[in-house]
N, C-alpha and C. Protein backbone atom coordinates (compact mmCIF):
# COMPACT_ATOMS: atom_id res chain seq x y z
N UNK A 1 5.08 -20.89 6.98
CA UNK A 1 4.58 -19.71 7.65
C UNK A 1 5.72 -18.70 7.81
N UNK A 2 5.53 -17.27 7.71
CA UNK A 2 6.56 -16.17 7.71
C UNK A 2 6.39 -15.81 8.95
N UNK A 3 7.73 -16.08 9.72
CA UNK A 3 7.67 -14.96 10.90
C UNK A 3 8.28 -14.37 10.92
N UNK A 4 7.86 -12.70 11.96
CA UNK A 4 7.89 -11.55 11.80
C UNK A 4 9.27 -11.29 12.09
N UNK A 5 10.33 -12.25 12.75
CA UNK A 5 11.74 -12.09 12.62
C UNK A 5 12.30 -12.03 11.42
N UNK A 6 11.86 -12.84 10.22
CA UNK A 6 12.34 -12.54 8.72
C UNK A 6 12.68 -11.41 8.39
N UNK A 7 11.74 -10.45 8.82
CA UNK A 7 11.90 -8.84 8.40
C UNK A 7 12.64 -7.98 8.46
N UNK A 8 13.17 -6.74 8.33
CA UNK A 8 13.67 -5.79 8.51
C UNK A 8 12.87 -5.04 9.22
N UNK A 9 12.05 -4.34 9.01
CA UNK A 9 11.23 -3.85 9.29
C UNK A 9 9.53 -3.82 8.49
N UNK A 10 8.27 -2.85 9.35
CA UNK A 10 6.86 -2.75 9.15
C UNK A 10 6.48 -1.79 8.27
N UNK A 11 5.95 -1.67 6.88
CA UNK A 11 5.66 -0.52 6.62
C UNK A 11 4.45 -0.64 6.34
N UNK A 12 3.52 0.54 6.82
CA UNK A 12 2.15 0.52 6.46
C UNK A 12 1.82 1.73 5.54
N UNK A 13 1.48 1.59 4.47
CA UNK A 13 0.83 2.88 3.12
C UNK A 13 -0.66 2.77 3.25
N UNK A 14 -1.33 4.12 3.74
CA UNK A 14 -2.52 4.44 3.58
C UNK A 14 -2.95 4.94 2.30
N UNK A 15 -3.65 4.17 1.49
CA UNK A 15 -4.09 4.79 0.36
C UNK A 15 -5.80 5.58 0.82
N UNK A 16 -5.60 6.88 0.15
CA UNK A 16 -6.75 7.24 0.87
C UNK A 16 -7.74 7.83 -1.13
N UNK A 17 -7.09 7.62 -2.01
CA UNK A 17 -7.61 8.30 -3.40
C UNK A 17 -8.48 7.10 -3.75
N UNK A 18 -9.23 6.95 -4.40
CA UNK A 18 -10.04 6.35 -5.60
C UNK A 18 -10.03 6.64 -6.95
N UNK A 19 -10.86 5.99 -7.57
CA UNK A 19 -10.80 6.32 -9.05
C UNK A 19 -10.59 7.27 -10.19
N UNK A 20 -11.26 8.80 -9.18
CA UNK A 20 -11.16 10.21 -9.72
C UNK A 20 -9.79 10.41 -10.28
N UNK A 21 -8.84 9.52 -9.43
CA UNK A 21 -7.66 10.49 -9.69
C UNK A 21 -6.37 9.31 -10.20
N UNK A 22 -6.72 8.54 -10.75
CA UNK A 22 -5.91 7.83 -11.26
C UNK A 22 -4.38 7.96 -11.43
N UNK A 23 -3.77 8.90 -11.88
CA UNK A 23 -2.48 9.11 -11.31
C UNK A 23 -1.36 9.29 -10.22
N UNK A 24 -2.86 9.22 -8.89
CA UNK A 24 -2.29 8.81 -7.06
C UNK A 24 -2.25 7.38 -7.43
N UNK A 25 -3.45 6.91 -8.29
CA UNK A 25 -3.56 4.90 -8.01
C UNK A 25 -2.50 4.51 -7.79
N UNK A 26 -1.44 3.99 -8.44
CA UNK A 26 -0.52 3.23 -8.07
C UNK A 26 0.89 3.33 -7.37
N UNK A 27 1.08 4.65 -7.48
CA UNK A 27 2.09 4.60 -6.01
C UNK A 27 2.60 4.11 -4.86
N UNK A 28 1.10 3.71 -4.36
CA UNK A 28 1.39 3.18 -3.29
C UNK A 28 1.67 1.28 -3.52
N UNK A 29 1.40 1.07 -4.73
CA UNK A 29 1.59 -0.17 -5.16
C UNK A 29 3.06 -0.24 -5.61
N UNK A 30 3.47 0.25 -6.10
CA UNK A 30 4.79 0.62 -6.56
C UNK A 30 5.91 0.68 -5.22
N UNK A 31 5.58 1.70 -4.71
CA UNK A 31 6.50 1.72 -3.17
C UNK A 31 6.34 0.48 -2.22
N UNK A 32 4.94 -0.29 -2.08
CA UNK A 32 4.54 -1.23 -1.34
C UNK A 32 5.79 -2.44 -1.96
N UNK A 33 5.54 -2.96 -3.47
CA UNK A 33 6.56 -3.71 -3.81
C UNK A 33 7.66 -3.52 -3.78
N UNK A 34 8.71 -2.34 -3.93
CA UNK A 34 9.84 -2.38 -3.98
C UNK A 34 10.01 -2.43 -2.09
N UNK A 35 9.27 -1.84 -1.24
CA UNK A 35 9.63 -2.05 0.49
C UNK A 35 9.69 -3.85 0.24
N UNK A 36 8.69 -4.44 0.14
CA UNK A 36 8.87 -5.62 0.18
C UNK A 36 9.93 -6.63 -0.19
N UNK A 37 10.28 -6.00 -1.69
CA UNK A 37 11.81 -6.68 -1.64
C UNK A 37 12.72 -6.61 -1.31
N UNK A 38 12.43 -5.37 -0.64
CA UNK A 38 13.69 -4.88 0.63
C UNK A 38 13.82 -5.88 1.44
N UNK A 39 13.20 -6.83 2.23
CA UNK A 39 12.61 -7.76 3.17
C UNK A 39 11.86 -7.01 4.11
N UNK A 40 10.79 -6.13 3.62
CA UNK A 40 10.04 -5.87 4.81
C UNK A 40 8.82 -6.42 4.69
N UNK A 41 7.72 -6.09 6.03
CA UNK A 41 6.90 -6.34 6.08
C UNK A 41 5.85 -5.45 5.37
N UNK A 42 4.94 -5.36 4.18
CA UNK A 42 3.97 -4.28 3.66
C UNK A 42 3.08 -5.05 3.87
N UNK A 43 2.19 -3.85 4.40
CA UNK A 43 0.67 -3.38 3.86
C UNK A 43 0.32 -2.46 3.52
N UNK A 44 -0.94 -2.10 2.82
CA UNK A 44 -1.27 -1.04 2.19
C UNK A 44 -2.91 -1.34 2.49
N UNK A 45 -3.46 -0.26 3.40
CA UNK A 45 -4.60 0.12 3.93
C UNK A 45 -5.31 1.66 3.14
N UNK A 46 -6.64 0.41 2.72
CA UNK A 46 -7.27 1.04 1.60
C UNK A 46 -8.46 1.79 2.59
N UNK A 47 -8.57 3.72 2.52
CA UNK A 47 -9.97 3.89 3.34
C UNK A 47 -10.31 4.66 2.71
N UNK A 48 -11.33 5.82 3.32
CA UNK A 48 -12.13 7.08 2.39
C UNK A 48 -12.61 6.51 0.80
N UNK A 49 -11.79 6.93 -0.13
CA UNK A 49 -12.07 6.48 -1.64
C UNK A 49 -10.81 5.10 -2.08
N UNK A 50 -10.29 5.31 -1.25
CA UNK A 50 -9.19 3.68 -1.93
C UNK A 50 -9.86 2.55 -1.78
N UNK A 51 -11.31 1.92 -1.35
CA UNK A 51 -11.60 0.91 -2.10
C UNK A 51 -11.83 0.54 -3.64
N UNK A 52 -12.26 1.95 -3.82
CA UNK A 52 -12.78 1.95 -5.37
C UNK A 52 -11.74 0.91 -6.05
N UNK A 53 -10.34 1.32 -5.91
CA UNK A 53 -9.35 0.56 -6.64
C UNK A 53 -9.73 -0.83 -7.03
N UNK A 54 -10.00 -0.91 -5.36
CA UNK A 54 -10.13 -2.68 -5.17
C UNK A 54 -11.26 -3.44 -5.99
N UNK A 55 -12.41 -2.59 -6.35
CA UNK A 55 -13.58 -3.03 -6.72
C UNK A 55 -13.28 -3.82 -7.81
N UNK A 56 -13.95 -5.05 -8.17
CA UNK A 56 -13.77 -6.39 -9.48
C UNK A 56 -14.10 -5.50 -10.39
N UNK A 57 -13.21 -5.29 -11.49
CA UNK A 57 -13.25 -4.83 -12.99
C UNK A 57 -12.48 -3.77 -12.55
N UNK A 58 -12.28 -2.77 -11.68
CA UNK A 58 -11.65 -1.59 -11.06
C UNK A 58 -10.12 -1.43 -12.34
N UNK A 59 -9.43 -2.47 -11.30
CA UNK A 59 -8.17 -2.79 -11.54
C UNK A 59 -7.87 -3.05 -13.26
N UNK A 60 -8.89 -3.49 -14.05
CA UNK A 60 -8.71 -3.37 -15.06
C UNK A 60 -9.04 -2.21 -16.58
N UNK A 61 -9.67 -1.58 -15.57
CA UNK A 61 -10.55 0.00 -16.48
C UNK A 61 -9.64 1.00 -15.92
N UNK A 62 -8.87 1.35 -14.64
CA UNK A 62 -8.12 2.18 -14.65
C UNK A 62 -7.21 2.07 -15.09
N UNK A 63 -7.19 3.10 -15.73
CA UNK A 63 -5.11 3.05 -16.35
C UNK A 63 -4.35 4.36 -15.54
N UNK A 64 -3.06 4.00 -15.39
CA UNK A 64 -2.30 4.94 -14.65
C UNK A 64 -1.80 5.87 -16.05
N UNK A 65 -1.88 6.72 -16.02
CA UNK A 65 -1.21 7.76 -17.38
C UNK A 65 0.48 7.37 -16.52
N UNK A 66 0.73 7.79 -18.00
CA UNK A 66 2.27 7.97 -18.03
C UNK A 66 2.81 9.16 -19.04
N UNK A 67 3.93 9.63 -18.24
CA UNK A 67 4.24 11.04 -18.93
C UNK A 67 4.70 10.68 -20.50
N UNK A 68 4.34 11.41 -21.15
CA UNK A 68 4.15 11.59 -22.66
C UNK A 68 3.27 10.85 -23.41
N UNK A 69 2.25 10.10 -22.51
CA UNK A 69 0.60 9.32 -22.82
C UNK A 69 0.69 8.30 -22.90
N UNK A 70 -0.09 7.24 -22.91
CA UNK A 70 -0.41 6.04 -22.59
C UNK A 70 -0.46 5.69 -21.19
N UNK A 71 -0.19 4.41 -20.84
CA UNK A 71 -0.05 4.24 -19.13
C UNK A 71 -0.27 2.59 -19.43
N UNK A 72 -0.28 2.44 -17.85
CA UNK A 72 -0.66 0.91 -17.72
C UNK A 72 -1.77 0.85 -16.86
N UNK A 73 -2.44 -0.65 -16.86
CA UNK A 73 -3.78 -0.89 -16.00
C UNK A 73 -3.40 -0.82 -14.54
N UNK A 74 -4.06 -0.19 -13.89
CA UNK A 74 -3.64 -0.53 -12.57
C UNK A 74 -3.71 -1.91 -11.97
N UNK A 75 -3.96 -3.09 -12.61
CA UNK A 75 -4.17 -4.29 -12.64
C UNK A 75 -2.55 -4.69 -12.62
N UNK A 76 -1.63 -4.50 -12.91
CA UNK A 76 -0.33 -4.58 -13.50
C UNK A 76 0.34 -4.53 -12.20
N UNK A 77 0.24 -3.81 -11.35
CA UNK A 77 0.53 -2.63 -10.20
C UNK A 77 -0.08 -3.90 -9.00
N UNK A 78 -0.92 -3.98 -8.85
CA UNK A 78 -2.05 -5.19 -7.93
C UNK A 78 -0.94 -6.09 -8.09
N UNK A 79 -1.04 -6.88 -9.13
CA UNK A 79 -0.49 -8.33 -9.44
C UNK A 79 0.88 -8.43 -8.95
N UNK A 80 1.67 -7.42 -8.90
CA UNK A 80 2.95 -7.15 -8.41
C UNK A 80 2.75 -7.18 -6.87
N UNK A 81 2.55 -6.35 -6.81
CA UNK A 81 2.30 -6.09 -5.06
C UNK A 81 1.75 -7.41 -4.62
N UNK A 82 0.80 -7.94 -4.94
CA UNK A 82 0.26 -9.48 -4.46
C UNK A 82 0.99 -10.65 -4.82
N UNK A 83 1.89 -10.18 -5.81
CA UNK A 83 2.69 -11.55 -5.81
C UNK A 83 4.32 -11.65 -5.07
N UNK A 84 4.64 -10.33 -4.01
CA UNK A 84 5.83 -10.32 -3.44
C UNK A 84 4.68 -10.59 -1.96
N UNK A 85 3.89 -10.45 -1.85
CA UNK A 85 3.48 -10.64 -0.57
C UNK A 85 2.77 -9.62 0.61
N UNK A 86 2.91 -8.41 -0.85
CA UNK A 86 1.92 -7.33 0.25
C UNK A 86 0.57 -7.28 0.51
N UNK A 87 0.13 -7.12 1.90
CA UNK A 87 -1.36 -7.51 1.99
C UNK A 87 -2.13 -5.90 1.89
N UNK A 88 -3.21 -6.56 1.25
CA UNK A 88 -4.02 -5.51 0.43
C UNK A 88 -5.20 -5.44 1.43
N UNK A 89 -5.38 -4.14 2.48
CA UNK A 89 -6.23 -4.16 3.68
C UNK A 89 -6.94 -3.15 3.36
N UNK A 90 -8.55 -3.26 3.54
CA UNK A 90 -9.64 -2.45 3.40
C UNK A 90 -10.53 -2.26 4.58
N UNK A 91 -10.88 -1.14 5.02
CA UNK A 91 -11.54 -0.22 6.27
C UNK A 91 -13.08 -0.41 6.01
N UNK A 92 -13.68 -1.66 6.88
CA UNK A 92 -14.67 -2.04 6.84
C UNK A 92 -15.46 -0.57 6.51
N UNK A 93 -15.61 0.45 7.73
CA UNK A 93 -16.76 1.38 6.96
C UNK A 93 -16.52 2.39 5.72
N UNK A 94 -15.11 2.43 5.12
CA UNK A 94 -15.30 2.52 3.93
C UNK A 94 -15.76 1.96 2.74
N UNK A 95 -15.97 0.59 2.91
CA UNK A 95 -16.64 0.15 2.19
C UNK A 95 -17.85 0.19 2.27
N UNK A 96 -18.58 0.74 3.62
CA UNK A 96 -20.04 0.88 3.60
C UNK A 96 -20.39 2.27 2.67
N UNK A 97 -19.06 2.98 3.17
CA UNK A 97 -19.10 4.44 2.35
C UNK A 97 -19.66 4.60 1.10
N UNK A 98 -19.45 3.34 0.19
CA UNK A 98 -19.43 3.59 -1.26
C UNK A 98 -20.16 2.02 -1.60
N UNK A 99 -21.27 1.28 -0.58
CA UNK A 99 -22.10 0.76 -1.27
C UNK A 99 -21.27 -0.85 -1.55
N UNK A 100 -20.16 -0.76 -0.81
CA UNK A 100 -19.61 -2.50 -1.15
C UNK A 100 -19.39 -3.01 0.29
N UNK A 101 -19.79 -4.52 -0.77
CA UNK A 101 -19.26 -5.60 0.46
C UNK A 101 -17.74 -6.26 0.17
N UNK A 102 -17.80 -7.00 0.83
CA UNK A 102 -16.01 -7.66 0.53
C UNK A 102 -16.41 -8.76 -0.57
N UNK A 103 -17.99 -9.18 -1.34
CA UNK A 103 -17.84 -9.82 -2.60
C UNK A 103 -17.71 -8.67 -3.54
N UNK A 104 -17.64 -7.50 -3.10
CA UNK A 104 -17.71 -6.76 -4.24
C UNK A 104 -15.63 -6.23 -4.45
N UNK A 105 -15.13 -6.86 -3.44
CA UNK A 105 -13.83 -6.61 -4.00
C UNK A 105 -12.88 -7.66 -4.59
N UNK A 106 -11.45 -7.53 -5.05
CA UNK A 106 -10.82 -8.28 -5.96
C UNK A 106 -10.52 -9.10 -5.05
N UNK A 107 -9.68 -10.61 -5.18
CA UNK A 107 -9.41 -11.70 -4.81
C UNK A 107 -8.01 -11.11 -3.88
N UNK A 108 -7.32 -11.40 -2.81
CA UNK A 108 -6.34 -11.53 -2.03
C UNK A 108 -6.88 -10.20 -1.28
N UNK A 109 -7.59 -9.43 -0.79
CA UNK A 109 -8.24 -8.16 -0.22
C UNK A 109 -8.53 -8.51 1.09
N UNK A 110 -8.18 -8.19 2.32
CA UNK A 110 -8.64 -8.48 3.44
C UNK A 110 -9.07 -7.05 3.87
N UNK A 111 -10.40 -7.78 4.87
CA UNK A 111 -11.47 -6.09 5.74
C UNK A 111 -10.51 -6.35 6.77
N UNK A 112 -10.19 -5.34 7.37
CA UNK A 112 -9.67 -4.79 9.21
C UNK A 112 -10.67 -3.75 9.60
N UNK A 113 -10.68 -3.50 10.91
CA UNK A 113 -11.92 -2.22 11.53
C UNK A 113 -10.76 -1.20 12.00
N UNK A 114 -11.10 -0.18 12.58
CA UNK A 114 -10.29 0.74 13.15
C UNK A 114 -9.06 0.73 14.09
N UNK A 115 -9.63 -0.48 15.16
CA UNK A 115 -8.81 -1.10 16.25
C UNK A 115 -7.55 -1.67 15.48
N UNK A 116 -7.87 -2.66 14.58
CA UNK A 116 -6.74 -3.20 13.94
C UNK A 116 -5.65 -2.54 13.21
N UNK A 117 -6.53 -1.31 12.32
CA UNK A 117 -5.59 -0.66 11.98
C UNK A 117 -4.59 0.19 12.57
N UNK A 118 -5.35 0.74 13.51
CA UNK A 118 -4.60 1.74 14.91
C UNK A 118 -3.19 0.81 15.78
N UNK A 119 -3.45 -0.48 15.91
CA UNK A 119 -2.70 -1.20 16.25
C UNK A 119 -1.36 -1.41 15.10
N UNK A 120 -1.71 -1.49 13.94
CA UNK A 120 -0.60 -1.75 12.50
C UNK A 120 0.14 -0.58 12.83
N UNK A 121 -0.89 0.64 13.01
CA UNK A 121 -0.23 2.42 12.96
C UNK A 121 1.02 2.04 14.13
N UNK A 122 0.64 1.91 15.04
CA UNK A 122 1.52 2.05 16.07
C UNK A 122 2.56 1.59 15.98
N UNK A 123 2.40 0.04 15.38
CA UNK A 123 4.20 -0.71 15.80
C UNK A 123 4.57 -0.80 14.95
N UNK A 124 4.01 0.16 13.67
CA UNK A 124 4.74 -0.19 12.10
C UNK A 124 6.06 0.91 12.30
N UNK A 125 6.87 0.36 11.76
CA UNK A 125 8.34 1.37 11.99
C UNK A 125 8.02 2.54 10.57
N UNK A 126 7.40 2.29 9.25
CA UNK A 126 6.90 3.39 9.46
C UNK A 126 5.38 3.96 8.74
N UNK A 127 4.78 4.58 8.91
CA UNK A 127 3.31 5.03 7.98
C UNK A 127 3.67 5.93 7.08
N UNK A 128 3.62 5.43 5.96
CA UNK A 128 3.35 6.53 4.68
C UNK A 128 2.15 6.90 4.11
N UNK A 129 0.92 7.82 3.61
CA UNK A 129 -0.15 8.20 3.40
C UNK A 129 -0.21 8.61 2.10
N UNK A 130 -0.96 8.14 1.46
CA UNK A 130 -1.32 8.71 -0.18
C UNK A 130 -2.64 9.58 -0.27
C-alpha cells in the first residue's frame, strides 16, 4: 500500500476536452506521467467532454497529430499514465452528460461526485486545467 508520505507533493489535471479536439487529448496524460515520476501524487479528473477519451475503443481511434503529420493513439498516452500510477477519475454527471455508464468506460477509470472532487481541489498542492 502507498502512503501519502511517499510523495512530494498532489497534483490534480482537469481534463475538460473530448474527442472534437484531439490535439488537447493527451497533454494532460503526458504532464500527469512525467509529475508522477517526479514522486508525486497524480490524478487527472475527466468532466464536461473528457469522458469521451475514456470511452472502450476511444483510446484507440483517436490519434494525437503530431507536427509535420502522423501522431500516435491516444491509447499510448493512457497506458503510460496507468502504468506509473496515475488515477484516471471521471465526474459521475458527466457521464450522464453524454449517455455512459462506468461499463461504458476503459479498465483502471474510477467515478468521484463533486464533493470528492472539491475535496482533491483543495489539498492538492496544485490544479492544472485542460
Amino acid at each position: 500500500m502507498i502512503d501519502d508520505n511517499d510523495f512530494e507533493n498532489t497534483v490534480l489535471y482537469v481534463q475538460t476536452h473530448g474527442r472534437d479536439t484531439p490535439e488537447r487529448s493527451a497533454t494532460p496524460f503526458f504532464l500527469a506521467t512525467a509529475a508522477a515520476a517526479m514522486d508525486n501524487e497524480v490524478s487527472i479528473y475527466f468532466t464536461m467532454n473528457g469522458p469521451q477519451l475514456l470511452a472502450k475503443g476511444a483510446p484507440d481511434e483517436i490519434i494525437v497529430p503530431k507536427a509535420g503529420g502522423g501522431g500516435r493513439e491516444l491509447r499510448y498516452f493512457i497506458d503510460q499514465a496507468l502504468g506509473i500510477g496515475v488515477r484516471l477519475l471521471v465526474c459521475q454527471p458527466s457521464l450522464d452528460l453524454h449517455g455512459y455508464s462506468m461499463d461504458d468506460m476503459i479498465d483502471g477509470v474510477e467515478m468521484i461526485g463533486g464533493a470528492a472532487f472539491n475535496d482533491m481541489a483543495i489539498n492538492a498542492d496544485a490544479v492544472i486545467s485542460f
